[in-house]
C-alpha atoms as a PDB file:
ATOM      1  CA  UNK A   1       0.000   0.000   0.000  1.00  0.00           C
ATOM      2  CA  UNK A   2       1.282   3.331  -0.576  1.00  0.00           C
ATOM      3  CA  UNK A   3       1.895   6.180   1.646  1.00  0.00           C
ATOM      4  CA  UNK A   4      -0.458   8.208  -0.325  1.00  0.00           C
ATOM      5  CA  UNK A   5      -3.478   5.868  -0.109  1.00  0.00           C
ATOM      6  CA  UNK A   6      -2.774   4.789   3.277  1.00  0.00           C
ATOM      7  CA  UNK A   7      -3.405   8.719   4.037  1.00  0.00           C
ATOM      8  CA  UNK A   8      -6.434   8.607   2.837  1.00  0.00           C
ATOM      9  CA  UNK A   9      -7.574   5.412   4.414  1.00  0.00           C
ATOM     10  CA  UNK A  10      -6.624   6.734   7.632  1.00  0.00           C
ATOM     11  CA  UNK A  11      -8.799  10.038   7.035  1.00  0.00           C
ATOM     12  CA  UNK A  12     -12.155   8.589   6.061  1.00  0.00           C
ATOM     13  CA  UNK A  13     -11.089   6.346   9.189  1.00  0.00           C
ATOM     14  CA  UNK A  14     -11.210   9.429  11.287  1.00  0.00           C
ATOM     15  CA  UNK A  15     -14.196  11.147   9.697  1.00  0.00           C
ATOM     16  CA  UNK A  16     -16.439   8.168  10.839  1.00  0.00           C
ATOM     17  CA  UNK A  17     -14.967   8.890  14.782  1.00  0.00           C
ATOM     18  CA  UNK A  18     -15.933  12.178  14.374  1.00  0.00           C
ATOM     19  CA  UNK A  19     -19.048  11.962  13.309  1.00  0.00           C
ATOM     20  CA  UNK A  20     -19.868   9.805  15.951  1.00  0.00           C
ATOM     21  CA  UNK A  21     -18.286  11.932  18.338  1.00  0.00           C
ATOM     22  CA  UNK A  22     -20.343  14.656  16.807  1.00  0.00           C
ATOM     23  CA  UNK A  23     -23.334  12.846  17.709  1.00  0.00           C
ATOM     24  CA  UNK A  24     -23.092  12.307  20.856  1.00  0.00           C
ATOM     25  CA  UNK A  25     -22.460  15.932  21.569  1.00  0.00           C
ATOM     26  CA  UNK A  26     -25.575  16.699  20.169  1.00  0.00           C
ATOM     27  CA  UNK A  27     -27.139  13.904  22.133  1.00  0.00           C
ATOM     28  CA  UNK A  28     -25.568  15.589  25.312  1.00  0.00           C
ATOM     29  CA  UNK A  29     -26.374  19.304  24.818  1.00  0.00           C
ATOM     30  CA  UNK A  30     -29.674  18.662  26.335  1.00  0.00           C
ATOM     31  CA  UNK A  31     -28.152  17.664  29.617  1.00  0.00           C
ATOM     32  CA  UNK A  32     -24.988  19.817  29.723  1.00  0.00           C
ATOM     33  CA  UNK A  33     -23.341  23.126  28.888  1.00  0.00           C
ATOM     34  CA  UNK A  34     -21.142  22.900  25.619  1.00  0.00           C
ATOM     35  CA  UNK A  35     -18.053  24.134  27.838  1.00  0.00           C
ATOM     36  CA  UNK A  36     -18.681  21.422  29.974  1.00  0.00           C
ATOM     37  CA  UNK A  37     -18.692  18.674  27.273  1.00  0.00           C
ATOM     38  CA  UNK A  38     -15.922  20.369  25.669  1.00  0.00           C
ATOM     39  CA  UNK A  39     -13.522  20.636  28.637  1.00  0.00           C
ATOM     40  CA  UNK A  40     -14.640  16.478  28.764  1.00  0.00           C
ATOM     41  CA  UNK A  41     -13.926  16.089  25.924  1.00  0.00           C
ATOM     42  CA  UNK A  42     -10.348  17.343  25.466  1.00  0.00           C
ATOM     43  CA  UNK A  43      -9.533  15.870  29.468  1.00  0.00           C
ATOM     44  CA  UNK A  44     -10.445  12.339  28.814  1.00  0.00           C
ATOM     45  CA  UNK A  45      -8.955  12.452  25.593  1.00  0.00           C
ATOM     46  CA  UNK A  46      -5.244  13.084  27.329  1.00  0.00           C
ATOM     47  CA  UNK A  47      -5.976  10.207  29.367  1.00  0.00           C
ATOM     48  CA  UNK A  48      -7.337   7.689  26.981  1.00  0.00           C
ATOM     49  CA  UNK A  49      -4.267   8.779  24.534  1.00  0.00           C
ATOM     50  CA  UNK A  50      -2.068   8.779  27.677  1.00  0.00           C
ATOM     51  CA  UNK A  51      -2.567   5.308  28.410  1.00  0.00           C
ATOM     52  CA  UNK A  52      -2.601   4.031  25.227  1.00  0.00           C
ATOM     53  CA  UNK A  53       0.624   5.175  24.266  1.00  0.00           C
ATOM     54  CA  UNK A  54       1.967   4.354  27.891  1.00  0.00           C
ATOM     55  CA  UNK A  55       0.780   0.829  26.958  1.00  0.00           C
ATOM     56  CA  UNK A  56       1.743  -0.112  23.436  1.00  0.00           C
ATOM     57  CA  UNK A  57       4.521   2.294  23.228  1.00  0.00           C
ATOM     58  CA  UNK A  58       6.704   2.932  26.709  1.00  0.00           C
ATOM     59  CA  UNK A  59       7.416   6.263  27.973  1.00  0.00           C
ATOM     60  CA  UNK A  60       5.392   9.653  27.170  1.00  0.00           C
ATOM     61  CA  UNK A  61       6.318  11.312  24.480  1.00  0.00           C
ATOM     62  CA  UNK A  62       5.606  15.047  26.178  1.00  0.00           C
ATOM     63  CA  UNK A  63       8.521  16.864  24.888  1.00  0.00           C
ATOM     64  CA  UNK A  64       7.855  19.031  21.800  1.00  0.00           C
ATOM     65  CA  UNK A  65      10.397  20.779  19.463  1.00  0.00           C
ATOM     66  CA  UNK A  66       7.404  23.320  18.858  1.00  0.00           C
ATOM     67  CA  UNK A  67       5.663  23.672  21.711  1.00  0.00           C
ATOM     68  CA  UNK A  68       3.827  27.231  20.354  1.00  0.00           C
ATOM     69  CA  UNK A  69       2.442  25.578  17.541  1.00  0.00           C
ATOM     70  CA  UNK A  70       0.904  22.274  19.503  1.00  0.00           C
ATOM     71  CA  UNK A  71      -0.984  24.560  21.540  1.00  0.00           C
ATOM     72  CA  UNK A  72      -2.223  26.677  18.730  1.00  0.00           C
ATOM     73  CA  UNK A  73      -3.285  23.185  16.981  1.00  0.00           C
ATOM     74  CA  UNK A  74      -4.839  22.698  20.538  1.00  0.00           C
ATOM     75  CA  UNK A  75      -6.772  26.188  20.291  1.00  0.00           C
ATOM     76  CA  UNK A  76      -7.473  25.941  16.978  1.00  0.00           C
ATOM     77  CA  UNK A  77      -9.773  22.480  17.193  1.00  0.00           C
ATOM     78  CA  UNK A  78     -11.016  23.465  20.815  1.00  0.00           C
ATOM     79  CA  UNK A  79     -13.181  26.485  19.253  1.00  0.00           C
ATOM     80  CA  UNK A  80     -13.550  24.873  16.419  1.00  0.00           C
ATOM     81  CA  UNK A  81     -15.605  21.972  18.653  1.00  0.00           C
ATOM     82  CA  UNK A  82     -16.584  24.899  20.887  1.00  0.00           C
ATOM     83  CA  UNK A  83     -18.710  26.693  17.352  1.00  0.00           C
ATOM     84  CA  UNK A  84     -19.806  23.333  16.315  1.00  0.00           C
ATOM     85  CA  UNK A  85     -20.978  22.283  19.469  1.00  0.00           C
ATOM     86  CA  UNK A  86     -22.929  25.386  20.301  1.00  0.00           C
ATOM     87  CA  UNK A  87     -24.576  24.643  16.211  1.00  0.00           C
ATOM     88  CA  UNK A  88     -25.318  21.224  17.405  1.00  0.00           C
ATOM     89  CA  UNK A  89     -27.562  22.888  19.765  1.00  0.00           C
ATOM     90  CA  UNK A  90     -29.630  24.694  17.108  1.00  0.00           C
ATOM     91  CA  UNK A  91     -29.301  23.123  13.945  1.00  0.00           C
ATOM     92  CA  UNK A  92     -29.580  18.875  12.832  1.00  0.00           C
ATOM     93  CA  UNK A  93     -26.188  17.739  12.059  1.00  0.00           C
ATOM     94  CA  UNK A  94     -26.548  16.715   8.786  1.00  0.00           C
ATOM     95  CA  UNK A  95     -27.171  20.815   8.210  1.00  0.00           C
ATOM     96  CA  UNK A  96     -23.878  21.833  10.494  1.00  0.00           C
ATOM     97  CA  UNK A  97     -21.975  19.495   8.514  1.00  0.00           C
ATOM     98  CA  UNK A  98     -22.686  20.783   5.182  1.00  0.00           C
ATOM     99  CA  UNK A  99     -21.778  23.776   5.988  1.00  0.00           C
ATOM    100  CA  UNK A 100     -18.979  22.839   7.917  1.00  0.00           C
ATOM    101  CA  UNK A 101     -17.795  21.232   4.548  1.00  0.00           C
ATOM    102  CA  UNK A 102     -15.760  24.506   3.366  1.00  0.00           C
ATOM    103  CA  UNK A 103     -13.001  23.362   5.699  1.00  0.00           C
ATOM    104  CA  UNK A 104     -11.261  21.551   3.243  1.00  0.00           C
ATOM    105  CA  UNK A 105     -11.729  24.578   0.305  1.00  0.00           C
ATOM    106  CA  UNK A 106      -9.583  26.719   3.533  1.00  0.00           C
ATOM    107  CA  UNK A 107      -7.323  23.634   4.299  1.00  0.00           C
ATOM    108  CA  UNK A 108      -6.278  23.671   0.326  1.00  0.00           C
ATOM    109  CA  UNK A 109      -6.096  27.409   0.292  1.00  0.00           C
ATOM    110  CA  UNK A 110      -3.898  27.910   3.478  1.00  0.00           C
ATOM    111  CA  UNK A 111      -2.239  24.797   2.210  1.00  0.00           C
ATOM    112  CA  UNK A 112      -1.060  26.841  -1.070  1.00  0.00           C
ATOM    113  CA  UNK A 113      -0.330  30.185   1.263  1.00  0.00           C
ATOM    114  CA  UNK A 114       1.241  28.367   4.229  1.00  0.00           C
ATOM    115  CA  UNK A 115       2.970  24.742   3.372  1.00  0.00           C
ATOM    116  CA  UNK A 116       3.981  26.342  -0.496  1.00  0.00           C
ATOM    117  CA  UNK A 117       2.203  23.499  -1.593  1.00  0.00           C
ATOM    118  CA  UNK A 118       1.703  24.094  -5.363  1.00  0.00           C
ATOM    119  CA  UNK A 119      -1.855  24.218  -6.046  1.00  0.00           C
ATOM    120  CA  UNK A 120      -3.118  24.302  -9.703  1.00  0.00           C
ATOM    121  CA  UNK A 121      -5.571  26.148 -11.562  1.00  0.00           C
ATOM    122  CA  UNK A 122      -8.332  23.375 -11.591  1.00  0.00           C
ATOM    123  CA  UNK A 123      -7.878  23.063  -7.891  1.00  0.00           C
ATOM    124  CA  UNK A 124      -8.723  26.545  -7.565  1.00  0.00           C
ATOM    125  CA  UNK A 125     -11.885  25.806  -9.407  1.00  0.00           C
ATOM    126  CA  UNK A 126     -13.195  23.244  -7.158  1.00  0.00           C
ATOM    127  CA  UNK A 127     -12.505  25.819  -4.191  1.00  0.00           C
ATOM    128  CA  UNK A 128     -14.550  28.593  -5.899  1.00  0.00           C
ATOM    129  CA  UNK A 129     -17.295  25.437  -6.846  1.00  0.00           C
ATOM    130  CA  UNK A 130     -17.344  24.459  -2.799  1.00  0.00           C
ATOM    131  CA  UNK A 131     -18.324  28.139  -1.679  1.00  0.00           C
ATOM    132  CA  UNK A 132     -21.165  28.259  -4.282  1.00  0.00           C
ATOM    133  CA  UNK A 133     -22.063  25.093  -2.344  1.00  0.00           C
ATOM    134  CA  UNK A 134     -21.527  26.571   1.254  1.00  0.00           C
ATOM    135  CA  UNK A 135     -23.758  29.814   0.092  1.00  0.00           C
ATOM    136  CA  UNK A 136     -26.531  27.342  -0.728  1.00  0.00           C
ATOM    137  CA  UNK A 137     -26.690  25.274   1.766  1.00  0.00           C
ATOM    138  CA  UNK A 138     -26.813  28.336   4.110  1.00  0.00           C
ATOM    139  CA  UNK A 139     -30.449  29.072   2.637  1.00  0.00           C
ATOM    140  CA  UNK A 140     -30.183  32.543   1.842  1.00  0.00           C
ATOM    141  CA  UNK A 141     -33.731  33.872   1.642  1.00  0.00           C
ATOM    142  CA  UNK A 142     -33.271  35.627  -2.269  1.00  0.00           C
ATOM    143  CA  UNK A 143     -32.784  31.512  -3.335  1.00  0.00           C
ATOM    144  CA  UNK A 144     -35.523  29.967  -0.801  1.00  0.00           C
ATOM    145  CA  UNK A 145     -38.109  32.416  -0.597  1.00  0.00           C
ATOM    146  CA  UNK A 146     -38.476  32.261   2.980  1.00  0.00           C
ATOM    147  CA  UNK A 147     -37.234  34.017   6.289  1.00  0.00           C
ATOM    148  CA  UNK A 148     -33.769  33.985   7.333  1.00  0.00           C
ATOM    149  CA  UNK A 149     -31.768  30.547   8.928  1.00  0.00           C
ATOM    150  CA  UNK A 150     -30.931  30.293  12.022  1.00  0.00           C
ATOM    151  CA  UNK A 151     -28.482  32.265  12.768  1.00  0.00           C
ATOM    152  CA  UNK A 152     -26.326  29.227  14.711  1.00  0.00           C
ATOM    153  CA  UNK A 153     -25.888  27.726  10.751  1.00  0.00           C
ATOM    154  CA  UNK A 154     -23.554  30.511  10.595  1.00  0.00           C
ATOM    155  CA  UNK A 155     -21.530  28.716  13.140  1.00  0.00           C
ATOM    156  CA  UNK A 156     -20.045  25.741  11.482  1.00  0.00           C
ATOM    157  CA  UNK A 157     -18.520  28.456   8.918  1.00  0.00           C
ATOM    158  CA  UNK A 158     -16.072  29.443  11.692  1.00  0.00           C
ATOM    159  CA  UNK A 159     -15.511  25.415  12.553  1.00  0.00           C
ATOM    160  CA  UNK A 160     -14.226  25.134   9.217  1.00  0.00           C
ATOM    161  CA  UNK A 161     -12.374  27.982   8.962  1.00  0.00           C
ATOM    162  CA  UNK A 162     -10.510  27.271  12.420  1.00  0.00           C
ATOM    163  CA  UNK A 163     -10.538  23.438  11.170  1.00  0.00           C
ATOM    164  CA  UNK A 164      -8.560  24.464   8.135  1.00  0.00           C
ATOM    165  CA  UNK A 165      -6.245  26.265   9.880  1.00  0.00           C
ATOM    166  CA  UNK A 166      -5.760  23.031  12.636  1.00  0.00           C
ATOM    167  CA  UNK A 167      -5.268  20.692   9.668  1.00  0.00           C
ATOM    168  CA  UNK A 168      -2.799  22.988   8.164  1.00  0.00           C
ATOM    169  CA  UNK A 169      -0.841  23.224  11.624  1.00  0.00           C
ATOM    170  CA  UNK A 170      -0.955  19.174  11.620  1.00  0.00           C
ATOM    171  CA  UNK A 171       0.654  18.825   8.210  1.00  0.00           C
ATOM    172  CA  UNK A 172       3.164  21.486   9.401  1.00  0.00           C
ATOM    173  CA  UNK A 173       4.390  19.655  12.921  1.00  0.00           C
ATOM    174  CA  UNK A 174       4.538  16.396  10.732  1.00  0.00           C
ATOM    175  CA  UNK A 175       7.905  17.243  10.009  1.00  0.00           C
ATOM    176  CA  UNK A 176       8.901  18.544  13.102  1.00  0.00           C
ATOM    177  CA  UNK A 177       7.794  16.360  16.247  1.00  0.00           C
ATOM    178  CA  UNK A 178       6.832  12.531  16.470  1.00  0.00           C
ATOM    179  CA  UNK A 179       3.315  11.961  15.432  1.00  0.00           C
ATOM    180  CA  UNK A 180       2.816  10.738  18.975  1.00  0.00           C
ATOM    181  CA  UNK A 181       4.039  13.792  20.373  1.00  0.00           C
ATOM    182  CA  UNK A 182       1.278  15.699  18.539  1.00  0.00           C
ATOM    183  CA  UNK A 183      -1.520  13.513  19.121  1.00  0.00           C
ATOM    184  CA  UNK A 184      -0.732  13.538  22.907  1.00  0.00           C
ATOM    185  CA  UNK A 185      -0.751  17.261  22.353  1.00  0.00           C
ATOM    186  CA  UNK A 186      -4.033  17.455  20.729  1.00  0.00           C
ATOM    187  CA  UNK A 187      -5.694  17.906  23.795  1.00  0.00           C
ATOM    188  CA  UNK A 188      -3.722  19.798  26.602  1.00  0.00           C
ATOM    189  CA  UNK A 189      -4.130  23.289  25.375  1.00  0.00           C
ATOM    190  CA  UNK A 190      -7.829  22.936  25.202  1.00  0.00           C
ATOM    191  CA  UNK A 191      -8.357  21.182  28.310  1.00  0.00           C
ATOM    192  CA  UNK A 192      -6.019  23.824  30.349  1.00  0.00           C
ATOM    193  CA  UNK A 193      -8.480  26.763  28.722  1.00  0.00           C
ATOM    194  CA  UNK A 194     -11.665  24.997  28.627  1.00  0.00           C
ATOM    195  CA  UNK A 195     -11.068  23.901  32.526  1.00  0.00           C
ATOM    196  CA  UNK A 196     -11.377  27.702  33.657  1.00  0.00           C
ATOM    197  CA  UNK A 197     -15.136  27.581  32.632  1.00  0.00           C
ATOM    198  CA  UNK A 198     -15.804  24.609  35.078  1.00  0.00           C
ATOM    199  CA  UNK A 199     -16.483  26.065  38.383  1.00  0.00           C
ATOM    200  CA  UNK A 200     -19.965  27.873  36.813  1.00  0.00           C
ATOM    201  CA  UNK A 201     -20.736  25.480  34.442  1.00  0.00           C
ATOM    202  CA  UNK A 202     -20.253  22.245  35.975  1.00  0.00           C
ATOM    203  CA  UNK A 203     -22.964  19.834  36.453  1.00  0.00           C
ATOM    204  CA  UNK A 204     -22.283  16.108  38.036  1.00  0.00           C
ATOM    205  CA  UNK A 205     -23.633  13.363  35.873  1.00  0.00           C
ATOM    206  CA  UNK A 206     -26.353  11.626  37.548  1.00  0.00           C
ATOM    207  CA  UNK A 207     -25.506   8.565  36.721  1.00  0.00           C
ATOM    208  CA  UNK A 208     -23.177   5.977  35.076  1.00  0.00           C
ATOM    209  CA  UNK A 209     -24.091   6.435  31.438  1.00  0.00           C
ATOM    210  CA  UNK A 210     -23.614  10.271  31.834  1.00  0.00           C
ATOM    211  CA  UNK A 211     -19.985   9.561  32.544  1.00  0.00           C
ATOM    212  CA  UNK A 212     -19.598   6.968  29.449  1.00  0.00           C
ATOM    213  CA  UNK A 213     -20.829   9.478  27.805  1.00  0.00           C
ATOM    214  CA  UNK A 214     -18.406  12.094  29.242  1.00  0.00           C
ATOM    215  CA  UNK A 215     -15.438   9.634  28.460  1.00  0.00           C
ATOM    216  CA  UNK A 216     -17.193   8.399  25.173  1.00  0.00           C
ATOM    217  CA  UNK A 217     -16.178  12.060  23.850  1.00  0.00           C
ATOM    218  CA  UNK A 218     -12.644  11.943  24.589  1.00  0.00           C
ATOM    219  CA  UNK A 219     -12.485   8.236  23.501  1.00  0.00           C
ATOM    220  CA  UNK A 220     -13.990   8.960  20.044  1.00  0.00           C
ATOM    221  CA  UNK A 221     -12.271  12.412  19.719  1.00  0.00           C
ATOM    222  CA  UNK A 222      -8.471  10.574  20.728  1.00  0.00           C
ATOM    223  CA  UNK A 223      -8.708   7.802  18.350  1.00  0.00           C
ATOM    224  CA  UNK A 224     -10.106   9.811  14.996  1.00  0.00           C
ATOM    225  CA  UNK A 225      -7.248  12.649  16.069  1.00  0.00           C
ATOM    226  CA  UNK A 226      -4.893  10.169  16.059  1.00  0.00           C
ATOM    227  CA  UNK A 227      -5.752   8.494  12.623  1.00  0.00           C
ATOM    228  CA  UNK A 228      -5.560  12.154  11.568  1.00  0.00           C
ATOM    229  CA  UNK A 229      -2.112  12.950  12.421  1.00  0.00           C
ATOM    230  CA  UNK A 230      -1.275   9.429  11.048  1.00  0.00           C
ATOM    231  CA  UNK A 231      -2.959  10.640   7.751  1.00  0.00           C
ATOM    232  CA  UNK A 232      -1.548  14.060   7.195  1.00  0.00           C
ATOM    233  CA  UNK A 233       2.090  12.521   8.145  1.00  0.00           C
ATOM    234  CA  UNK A 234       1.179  10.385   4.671  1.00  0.00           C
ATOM    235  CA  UNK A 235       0.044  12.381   2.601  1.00  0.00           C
ATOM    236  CA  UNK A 236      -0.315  16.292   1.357  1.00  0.00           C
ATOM    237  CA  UNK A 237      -2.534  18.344   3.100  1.00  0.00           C
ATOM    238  CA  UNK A 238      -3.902  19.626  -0.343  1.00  0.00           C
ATOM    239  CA  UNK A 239      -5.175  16.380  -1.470  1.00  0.00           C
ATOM    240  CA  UNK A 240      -6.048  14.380   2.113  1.00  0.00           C
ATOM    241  CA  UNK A 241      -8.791  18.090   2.468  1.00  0.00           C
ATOM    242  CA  UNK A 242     -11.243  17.113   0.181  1.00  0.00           C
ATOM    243  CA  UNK A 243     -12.121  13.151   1.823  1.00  0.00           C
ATOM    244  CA  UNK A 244     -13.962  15.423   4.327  1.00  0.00           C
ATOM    245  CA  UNK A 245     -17.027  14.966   1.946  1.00  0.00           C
ATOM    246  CA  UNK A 246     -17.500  11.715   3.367  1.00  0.00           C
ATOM    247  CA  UNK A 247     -18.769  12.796   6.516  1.00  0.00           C
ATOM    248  CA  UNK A 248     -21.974  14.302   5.095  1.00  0.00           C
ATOM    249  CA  UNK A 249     -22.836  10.459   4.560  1.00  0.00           C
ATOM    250  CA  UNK A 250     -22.624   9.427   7.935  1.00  0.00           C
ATOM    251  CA  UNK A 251     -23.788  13.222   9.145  1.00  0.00           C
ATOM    252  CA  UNK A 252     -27.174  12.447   7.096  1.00  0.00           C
ATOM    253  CA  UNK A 253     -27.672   8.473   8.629  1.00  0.00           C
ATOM    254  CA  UNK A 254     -27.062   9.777  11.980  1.00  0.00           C
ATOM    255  CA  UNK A 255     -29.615  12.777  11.886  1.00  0.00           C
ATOM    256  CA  UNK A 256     -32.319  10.619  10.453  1.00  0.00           C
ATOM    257  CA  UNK A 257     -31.552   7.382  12.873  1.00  0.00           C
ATOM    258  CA  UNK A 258     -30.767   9.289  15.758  1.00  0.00           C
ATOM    259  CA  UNK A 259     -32.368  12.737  15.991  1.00  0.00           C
ATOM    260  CA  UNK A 260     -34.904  11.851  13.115  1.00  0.00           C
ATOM    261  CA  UNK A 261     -34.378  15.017  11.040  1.00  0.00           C
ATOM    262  CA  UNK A 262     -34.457  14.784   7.138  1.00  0.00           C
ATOM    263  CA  UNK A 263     -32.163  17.182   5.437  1.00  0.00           C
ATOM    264  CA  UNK A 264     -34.202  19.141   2.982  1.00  0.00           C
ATOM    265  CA  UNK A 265     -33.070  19.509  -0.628  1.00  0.00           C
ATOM    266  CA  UNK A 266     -31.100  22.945  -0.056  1.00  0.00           C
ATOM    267  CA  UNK A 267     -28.723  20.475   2.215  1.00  0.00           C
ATOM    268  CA  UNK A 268     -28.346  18.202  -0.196  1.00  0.00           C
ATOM    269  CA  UNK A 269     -27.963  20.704  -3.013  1.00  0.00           C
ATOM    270  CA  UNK A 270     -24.942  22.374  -1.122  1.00  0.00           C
ATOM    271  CA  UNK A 271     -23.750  19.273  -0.384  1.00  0.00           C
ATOM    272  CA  UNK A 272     -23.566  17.857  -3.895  1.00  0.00           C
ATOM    273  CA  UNK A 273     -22.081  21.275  -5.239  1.00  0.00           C
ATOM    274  CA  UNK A 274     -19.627  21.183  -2.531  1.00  0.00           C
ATOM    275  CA  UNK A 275     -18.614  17.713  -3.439  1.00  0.00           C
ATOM    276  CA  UNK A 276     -18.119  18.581  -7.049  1.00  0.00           C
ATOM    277  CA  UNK A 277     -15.542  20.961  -5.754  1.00  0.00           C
ATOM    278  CA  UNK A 278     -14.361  18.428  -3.694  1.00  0.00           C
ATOM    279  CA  UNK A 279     -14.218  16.512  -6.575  1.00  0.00           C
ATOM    280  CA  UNK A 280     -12.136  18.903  -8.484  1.00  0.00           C
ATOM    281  CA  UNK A 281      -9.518  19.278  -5.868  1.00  0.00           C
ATOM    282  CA  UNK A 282      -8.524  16.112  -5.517  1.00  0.00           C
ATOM    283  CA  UNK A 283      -8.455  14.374  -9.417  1.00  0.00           C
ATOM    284  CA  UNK A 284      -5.053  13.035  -9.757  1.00  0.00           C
ATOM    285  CA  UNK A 285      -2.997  15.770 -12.527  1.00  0.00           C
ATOM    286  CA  UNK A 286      -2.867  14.621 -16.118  1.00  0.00           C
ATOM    287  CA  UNK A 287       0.045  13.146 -17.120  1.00  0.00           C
ATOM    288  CA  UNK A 288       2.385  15.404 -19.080  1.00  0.00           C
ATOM    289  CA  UNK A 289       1.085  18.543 -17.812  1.00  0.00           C
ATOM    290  CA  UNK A 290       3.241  20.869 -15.813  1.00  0.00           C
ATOM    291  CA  UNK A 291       2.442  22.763 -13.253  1.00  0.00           C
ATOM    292  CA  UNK A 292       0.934  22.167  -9.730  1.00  0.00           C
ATOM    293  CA  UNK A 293      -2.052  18.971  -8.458  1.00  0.00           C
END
């Protein structure tokens, strides 16, 4: 198998952790404050990666040759969760996650300003194709007709944006610290600034499954971070962006299985356009053509 398609394995790996992570949130915003699931969500996620490595691979990895770029990684995803989460509360997720598909248009833009990676023309198309997408599934009343959206669909717009930027940082520390360094990582920043929120917010689970649930979130969160870092260490940020799409699959199942909510066509319609940029980004170049894939 190559490195290349091994990257992408790993990444659609992830996606399906996330969503299901994702899920659960929503799930748990009824019960508790999104600080409070997002604080749980970063703390248990130290300790399940904690004792993971500790078990399969000896002695802690904590020492960083970048230490000011882990945490901005780490402050990056945490409001990027923090926007999403607070959506979650609002919106179905199937909506949230079509709009929180322009990550991967920023991720290949900031990939082309930040990494140098070379991006070519056609690539650019499929970026411009995604935000068409993004502006449609956001319902603007002069397409549908009717009153304004919700104004938390705005939200997963700054998730992606804040994603991009936290996928761009993971391609970047690929070169520079172990990829168990940075998946241990992943989660300290956000728990340390999350964790000042607790003493208001706070609310003891009443029972057993309230904790798995608490712990699910780090659990789910660990493991599809780590097949992340695995990913980008694989393969270029550029092209691993657009296997995003995938999540509006399971993002759809789980909103009409779990939460019963049927995405209506604009959804879908964004979605599709979206993916056609998606699509766009991430054909192979022709052969004997120069310039950038």
């Amino acid at each position: 198998m190559s490195a290349t398609f091994a990257g992408i394995a790993l990444q659609l790996v992830a996606i399906a952790f996330f969503v299901a992570m994702d899920t659960t949130i929503k799930l748990m915003t009824a019960d508790y404050a999104v600080s409070q699931l997002i604080f749980a969500r970063f703390a248990f996620h130290i300790l399940f990666v904690a004792l993971l490595l500790r078990v399969f691979t000896g002695p802690l990895p904590w020492r960083s040759r970048a230490l000011g770029l882990q945490a901005a990684r780490s402050l990056c995803l945490a409001s990027a969760n923090f926007l999403f989460s607070h959506a979650l509360a609002h919106v179905p997720l199937a909506d949230a996650t079509a709009v929180n598909f322009a990550s991967p248009l920023f991720t290949v833009a900031l990939a082309a300003i930040w990494l140098k990676e070379t991006v070519s023309p056609r690539r650019w198309l499929g970026v411009a194709v995604g935000l068409l997408g993004v502006a449609v599934a956001l319902r603007p009343p002069f397409l549908t007709g009717g009153p304004m959206p919700h104004g938390a669909l705005l939200l997963p717009l700054g998730t992606a944006l804040l994603y991009g930027v936290y996928q761009i940082l993971t391609r970047r520390l690929a070169g520079v610290d172990d990829p168990r360094t940075t998946i241990l990582h992943t989660g300290i920043a956000a728990a340390l600034v999350s964790s000042v929120a607790q003493p208001f917010v706070w609310e003891w689970p009443p029972g057993a499954i309230g904790w798995v649930g608490l712990m699910a979130l780090g659990a789910l969160g660990a493991v599809g971070h780590g097949f992340l870092v695995l990913a980008f260490a694989r393969a270029p940020a550029s092209l691993l962006a657009p296997m995003s799409y995938s999540q509006l699959v399971w993002a759809v199942l789980a909103s009409m299985t779990v939460f019963g909510d049927m995405p209506d066509r604009y959804t879908l319609l964004g979605a599709a356009i979206i993916a056609v940029g998606g699509v766009l980004v991430a054909l192979p170049q022709r052969q004997g053509r120069t310039g950038g894939t």
